[in-house]
Structure formats: structure tokens, C-alpha cells
C-alpha atoms as a PDB file:
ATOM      1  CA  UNK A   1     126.385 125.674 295.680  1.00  0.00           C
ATOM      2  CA  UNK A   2     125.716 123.664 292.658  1.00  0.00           C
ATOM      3  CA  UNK A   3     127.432 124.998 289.328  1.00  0.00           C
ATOM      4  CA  UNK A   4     126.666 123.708 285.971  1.00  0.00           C
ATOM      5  CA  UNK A   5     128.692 123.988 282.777  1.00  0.00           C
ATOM      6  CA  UNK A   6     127.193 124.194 279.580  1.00  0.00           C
ATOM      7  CA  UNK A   7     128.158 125.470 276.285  1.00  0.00           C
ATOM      8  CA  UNK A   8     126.818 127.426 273.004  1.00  0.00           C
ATOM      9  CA  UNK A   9     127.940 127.862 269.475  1.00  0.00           C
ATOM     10  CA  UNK A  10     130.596 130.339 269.475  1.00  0.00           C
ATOM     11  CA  UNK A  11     128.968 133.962 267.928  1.00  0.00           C
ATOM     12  CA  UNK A  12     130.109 135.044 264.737  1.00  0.00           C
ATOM     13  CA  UNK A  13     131.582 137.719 265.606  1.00  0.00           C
ATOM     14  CA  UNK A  14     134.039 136.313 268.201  1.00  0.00           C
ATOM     15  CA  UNK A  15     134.768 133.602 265.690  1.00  0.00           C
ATOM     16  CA  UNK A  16     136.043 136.688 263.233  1.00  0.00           C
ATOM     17  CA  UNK A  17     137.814 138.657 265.867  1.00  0.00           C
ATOM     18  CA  UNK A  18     139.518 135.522 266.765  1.00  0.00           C
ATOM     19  CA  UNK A  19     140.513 135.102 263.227  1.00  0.00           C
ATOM     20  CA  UNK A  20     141.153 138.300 262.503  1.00  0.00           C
ATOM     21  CA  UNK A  21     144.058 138.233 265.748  1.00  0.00           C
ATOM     22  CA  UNK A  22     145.072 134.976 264.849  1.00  0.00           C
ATOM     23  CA  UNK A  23     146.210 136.124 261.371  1.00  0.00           C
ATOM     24  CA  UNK A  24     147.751 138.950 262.783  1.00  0.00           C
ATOM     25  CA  UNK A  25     150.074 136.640 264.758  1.00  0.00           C
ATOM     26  CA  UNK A  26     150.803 135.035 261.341  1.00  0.00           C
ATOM     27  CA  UNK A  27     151.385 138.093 259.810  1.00  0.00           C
ATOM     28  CA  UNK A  28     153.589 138.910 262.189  1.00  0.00           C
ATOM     29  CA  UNK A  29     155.741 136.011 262.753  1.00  0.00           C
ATOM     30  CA  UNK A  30     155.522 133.700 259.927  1.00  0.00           C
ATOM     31  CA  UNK A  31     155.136 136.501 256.893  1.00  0.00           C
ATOM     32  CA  UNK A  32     157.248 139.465 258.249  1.00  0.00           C
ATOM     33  CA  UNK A  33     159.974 137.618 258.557  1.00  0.00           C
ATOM     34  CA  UNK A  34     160.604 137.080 254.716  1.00  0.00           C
ATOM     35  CA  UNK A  35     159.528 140.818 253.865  1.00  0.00           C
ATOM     36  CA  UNK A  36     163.039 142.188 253.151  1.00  0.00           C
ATOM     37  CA  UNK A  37     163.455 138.787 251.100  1.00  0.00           C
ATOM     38  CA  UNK A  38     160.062 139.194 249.017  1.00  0.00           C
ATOM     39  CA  UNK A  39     161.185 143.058 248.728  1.00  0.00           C
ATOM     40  CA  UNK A  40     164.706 141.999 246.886  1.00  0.00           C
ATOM     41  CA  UNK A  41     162.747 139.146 244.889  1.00  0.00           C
ATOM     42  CA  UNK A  42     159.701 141.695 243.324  1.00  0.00           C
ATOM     43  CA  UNK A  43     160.617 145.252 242.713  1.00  0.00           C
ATOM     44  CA  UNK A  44     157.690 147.868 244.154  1.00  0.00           C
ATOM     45  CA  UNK A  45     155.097 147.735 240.708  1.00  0.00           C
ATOM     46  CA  UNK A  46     152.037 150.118 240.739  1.00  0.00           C
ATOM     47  CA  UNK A  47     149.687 147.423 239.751  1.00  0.00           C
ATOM     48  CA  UNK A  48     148.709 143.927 240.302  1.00  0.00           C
ATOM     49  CA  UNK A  49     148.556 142.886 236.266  1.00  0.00           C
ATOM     50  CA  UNK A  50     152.070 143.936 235.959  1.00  0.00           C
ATOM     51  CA  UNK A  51     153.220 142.234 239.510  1.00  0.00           C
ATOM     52  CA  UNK A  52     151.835 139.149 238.105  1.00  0.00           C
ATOM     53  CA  UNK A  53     153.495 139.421 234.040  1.00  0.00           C
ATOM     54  CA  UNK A  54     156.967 140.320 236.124  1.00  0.00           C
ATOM     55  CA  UNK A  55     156.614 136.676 238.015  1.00  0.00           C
ATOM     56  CA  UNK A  56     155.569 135.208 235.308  1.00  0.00           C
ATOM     57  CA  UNK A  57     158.064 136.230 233.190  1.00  0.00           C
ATOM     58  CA  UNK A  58     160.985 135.021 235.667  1.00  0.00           C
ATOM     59  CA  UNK A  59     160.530 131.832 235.956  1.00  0.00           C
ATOM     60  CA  UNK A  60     163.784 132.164 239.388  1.00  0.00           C
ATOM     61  CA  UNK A  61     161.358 134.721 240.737  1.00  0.00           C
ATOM     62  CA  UNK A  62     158.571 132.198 240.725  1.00  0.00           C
ATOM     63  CA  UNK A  63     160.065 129.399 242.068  1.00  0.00           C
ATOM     64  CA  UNK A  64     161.556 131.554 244.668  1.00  0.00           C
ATOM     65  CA  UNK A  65     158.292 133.118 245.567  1.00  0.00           C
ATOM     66  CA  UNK A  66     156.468 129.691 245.235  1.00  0.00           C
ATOM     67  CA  UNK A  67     158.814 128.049 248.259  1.00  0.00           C
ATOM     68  CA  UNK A  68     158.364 131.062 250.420  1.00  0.00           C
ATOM     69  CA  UNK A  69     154.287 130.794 250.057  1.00  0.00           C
ATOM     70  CA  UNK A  70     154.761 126.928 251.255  1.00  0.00           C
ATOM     71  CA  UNK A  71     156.593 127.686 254.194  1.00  0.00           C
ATOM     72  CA  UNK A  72     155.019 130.365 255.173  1.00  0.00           C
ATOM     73  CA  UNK A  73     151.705 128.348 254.766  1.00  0.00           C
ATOM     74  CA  UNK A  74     153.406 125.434 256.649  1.00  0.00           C
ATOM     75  CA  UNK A  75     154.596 127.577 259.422  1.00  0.00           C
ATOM     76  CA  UNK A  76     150.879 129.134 259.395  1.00  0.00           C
ATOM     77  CA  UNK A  77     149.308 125.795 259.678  1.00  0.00           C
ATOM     78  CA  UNK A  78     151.343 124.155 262.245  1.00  0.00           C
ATOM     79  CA  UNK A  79     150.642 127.242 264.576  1.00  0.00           C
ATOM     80  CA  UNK A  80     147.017 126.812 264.129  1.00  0.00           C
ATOM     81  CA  UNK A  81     147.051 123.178 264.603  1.00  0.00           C
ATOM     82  CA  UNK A  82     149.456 122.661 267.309  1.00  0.00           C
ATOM     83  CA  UNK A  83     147.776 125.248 269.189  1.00  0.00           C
ATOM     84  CA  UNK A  84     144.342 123.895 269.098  1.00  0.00           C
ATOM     85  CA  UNK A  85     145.513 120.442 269.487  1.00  0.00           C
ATOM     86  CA  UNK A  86     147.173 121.379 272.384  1.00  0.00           C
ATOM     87  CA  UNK A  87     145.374 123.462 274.049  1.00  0.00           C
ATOM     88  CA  UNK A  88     141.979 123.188 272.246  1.00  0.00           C
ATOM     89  CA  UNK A  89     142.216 127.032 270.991  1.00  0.00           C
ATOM     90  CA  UNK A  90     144.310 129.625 268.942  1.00  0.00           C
ATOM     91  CA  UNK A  91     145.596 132.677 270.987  1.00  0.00           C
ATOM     92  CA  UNK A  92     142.440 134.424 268.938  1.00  0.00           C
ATOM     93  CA  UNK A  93     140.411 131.782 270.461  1.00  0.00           C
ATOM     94  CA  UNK A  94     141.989 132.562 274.079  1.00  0.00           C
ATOM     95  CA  UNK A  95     141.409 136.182 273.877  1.00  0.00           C
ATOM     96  CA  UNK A  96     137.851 135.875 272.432  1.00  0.00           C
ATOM     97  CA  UNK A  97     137.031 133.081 275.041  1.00  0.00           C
ATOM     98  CA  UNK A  98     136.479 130.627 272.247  1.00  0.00           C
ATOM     99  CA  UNK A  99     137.418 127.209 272.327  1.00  0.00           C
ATOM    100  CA  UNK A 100     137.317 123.898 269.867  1.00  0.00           C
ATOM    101  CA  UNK A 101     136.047 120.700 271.012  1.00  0.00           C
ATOM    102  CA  UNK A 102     135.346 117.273 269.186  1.00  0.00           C
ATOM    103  CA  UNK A 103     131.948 116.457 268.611  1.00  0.00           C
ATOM    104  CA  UNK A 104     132.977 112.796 269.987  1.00  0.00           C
ATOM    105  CA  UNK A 105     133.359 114.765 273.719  1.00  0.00           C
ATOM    106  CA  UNK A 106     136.833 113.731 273.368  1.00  0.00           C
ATOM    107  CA  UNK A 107     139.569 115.880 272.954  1.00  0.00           C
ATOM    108  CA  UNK A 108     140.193 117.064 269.883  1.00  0.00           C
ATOM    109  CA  UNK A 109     142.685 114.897 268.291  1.00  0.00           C
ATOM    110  CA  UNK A 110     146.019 115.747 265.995  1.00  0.00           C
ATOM    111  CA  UNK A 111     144.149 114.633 262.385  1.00  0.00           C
ATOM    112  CA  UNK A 112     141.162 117.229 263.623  1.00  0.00           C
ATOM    113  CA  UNK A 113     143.136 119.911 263.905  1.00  0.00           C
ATOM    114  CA  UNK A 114     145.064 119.424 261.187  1.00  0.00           C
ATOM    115  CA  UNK A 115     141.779 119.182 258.597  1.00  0.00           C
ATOM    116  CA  UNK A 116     140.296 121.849 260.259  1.00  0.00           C
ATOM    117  CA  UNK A 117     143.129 124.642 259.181  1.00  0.00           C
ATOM    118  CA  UNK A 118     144.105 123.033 255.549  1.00  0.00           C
ATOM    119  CA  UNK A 119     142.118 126.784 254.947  1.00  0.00           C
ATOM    120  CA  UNK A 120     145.650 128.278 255.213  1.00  0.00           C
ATOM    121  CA  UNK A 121     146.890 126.602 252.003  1.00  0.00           C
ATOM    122  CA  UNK A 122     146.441 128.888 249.795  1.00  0.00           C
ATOM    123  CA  UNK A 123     145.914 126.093 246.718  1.00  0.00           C
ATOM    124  CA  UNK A 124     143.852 124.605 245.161  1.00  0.00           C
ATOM    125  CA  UNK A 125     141.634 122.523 246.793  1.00  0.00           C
ATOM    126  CA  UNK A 126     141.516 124.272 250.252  1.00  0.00           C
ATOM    127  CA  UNK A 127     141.031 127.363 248.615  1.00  0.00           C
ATOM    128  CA  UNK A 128     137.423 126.564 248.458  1.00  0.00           C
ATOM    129  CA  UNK A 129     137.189 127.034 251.987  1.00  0.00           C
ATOM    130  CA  UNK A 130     137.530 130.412 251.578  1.00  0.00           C
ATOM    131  CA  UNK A 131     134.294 130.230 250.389  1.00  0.00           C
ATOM    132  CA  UNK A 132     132.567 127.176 251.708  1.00  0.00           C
ATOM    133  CA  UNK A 133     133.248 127.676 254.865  1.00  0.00           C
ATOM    134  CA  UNK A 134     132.011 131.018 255.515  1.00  0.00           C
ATOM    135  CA  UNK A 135     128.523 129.799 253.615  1.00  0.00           C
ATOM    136  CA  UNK A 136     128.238 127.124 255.642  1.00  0.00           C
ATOM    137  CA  UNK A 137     128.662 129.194 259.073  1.00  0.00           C
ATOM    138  CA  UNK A 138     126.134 131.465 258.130  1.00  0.00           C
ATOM    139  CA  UNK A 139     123.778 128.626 257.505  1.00  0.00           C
ATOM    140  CA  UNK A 140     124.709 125.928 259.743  1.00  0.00           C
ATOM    141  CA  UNK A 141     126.072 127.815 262.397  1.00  0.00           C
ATOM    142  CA  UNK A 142     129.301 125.385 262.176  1.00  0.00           C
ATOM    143  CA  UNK A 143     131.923 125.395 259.185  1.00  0.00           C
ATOM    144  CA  UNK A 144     132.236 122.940 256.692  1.00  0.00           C
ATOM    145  CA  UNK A 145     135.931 121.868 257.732  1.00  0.00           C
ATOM    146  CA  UNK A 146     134.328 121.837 261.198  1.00  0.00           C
ATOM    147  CA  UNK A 147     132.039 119.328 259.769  1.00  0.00           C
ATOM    148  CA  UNK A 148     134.500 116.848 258.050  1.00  0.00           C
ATOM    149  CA  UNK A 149     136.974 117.397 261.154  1.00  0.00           C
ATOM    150  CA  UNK A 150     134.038 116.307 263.814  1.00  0.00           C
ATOM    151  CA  UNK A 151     134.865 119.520 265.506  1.00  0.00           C
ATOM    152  CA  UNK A 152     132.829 122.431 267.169  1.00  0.00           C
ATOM    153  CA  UNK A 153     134.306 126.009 267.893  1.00  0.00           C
ATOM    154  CA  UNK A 154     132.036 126.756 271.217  1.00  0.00           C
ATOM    155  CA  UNK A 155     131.424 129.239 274.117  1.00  0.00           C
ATOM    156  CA  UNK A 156     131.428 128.240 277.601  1.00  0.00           C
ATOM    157  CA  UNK A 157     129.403 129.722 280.628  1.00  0.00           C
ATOM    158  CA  UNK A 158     129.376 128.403 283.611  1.00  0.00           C
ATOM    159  CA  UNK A 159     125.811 128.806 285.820  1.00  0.00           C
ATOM    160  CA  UNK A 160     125.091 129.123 289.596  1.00  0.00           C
ATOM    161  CA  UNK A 161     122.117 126.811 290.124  1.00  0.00           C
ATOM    162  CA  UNK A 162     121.729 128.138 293.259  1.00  0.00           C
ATOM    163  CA  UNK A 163     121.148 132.108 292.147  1.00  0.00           C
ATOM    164  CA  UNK A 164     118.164 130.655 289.511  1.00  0.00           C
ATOM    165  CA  UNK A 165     116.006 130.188 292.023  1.00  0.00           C
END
């Protein structure tokens, strides 16, 4: 029997799903951790305007706060990037049977995946990506740090020649 492989943009919603697990994971092990620590740091306020004067106003606080965001972040982004590196997907990929390739054919190399997630920074610029990204998806059907990266996040189906005719 003659199989052929072939592949498609991945849809938009398995690319969310995949996200949407993917951050959970983070959530999970990379922010959860430092909960009791962020609980000591920033008493329970009502509101975000007086969360932010309280930070501001303790300049410990901040600093403190500032170093857990950057690990956390780090942590983030070296799970997203060793992952697909490795093994060309996130588990949100995995589950939604999503994968990233390079648009070389190649596999994807250690400076693609490592563009493609600077999204988890939350800083100036990467924050833009928030944005960009999800503009250029709808539009292009591939994100912008997929573009600058040279990668593609696709679906693949294999087909049995043999049952088309």
C-alpha cells in the first residue's frame, strides 16, 4: 500500500487549546511555586490601582516582585523552547496533535525556538506579540514570531493512496 504524508496549517483553534494547556503547565509549575512567596510580599488588596500604588510605594516589594517575574518568565521560556527544540512541540502541541517545523525542512533549530517564545517576556519589546502575533495569525494564517523564526506550527495526516481510488 502506498502512504503519503502531507501536512496543513495547524487550525486556530488547536493552536489556542494548545496554548491554553501549555500555560496551564506554566501556571502550574513555574508560577505556583512562588504563590505563598508573592502572598507574604503583597497583602490581599480589593483593587488593582491600589495593588499597583502599594508596589510602587515599596521600592523592596518591587524589586522582589521584579526578580520573581524574570524567573518565572525564564523558567516559562526554557520549557517552551527546550520542548519544541527537542521534540518539535509543547505538551499542548502533543495533546492537540500539533507540531513546529522549520520552513528550511530542517529541524527546527535552538535560535528558532528560542525567538519563537520571547512572547513569554512579559516586557517591553515582546510584549507586542501579544498583539502582533495574534493579528498576524488571523491574516496570514502563521504568526509573526513564526515568521522571523522561519518556523511553521502544522498538522499532519497521513493518506492511504491505495483507498483514493
Amino acid at each position: 500500500m502506498a502512504y503519503s504524508k502531507t501536512t496543513i496549517p495547524a487550525s486556530y483553534w488547536k493552536r489556542l487549546f494548545a496554548l491554553i494547556i501549555d500555560l496551564t503547565i506554566i501556571n502550574m509549575f513555574f508560577v505556583f511555586p512562588f504563590r505563598k512567596l508573592l502572598m507574604l510580599l503583597v497583602p490581599p488588596i480589593s483593587n488593582f490601582k491600589e495593588s499597583s500604588e502599594f508596589i510602587q510605594s515599596n521600592p523592596y516589594i518591587s524589586r522582589k516582585l521584579s526578580l520573581i517575574i524574570i524567573v518565572v518568565s525564564l523558567l516559562a521560556w526554557l520549557y517552551l523552547t527546550l520542548t519544541e527544540w527537542n521534540l518539535s512541540a509543547t505538551a499542548g502541541d502533543l495533546l492537540m496533535k500539533i507540531k513546529i517545523r522549520s520552513t528550511s525542512g530542517k529541524e527546527i533549530r535552538f535560535w528558532q525556538a528560542a525567538l519563537r517564545n520571547l512572547f513569554i517576556f512579559p516586557y517591553f519589546p515582546f510584549i507586542m506579540l501579544w498583539i502582533i502575533d495574534p493579528l498576524y495569525l488571523l491574516f496570514k494564517q502563521q504568526k509573526f514570531s513564526e515568521l522571523i523564526s522561519r518556523t511553521d506550527t502544522v498538522e499532519e495526516f497521513v493518506i492511504n493512496k491505495a483507498k483514493l481510488y
